[in-house]
Protein backbone atom coordinates (compact mmCIF):
# COMPACT_ATOMS: atom_id res chain seq x y z
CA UNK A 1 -67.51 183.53 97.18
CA UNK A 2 -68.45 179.79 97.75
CA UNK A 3 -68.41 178.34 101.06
CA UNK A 4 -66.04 175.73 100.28
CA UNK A 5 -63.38 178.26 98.97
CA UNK A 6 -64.02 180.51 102.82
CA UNK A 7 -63.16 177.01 104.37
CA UNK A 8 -60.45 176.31 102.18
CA UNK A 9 -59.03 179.98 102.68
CA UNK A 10 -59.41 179.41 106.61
CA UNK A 11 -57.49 176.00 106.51
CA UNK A 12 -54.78 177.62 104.16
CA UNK A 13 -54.04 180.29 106.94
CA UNK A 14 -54.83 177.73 109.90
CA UNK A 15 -51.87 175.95 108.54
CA UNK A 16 -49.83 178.79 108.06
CA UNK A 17 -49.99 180.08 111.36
CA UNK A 18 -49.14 176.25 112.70
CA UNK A 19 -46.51 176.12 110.38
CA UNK A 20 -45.11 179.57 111.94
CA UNK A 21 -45.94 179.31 115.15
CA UNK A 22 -45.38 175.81 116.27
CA UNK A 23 -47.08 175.74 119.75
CA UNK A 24 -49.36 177.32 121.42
CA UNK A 25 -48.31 178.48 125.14
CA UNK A 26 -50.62 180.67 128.06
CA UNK A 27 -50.20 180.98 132.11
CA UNK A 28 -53.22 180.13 134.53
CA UNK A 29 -53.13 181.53 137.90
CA UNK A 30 -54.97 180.07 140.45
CA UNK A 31 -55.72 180.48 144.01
CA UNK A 32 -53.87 177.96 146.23
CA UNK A 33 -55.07 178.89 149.54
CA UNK A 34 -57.43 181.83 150.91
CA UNK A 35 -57.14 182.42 154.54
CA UNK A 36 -58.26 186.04 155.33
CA UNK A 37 -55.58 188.63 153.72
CA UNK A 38 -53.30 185.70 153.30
CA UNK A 39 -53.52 184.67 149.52
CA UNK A 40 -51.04 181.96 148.07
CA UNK A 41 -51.61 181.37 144.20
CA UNK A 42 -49.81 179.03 142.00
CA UNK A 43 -48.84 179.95 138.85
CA UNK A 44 -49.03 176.74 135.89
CA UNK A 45 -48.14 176.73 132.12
CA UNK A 46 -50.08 174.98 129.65
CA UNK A 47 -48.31 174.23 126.19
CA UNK A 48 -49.61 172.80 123.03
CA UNK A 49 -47.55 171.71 120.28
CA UNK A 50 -48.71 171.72 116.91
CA UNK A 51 -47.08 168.79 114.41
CA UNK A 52 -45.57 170.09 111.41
CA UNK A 53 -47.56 167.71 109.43
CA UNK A 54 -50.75 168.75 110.70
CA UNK A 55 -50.04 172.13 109.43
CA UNK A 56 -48.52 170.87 106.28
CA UNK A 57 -51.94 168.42 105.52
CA UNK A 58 -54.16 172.03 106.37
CA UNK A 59 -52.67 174.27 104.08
CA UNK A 60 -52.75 171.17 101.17
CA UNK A 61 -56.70 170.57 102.19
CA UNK A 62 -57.15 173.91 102.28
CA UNK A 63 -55.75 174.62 98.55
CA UNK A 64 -57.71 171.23 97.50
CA UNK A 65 -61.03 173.06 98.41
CA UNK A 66 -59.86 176.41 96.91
CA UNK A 67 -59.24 174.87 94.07
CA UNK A 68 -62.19 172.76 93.93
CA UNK A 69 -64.18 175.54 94.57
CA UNK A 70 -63.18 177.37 91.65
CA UNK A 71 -64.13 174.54 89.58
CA UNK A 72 -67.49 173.88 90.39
């Protein structure tokens, strides 16, 4: 199998996944303050959206290169 189709395969389910999906979400805990026993964390969300046409534009790059690399 050609590179370019392995890229083209990976874009195709990159896009997929976006396309399903549709963000991205994972908790960090951190230490807020650390005096002796005494522990306080805080507790933050990160988020990250992924635009619809983003995953729209992978999965049609990703069938241009599958295709392309069939031709070549």
């Amino acid at each position: 199998m050609k590179p370019i189709m392995i890229l083209g395969i990976v874009l195709i389910v990159a896009g997929i996944a976006g396309l399903v999906l549709g963000n991205i979400s994972w908790t960090e805990t951190e230490p807020l303050v650390k005096a002796g026993p005494l522990e306080i964390n805080t507790t933050e969300t990160h988020n990250v959206w992924i635009p619809t046409a983003a995953a729209i534009a992978a999965v049609l790059a990703g069938l241009g290169l599958v295709f392309a690399g069939k031709r070549a």
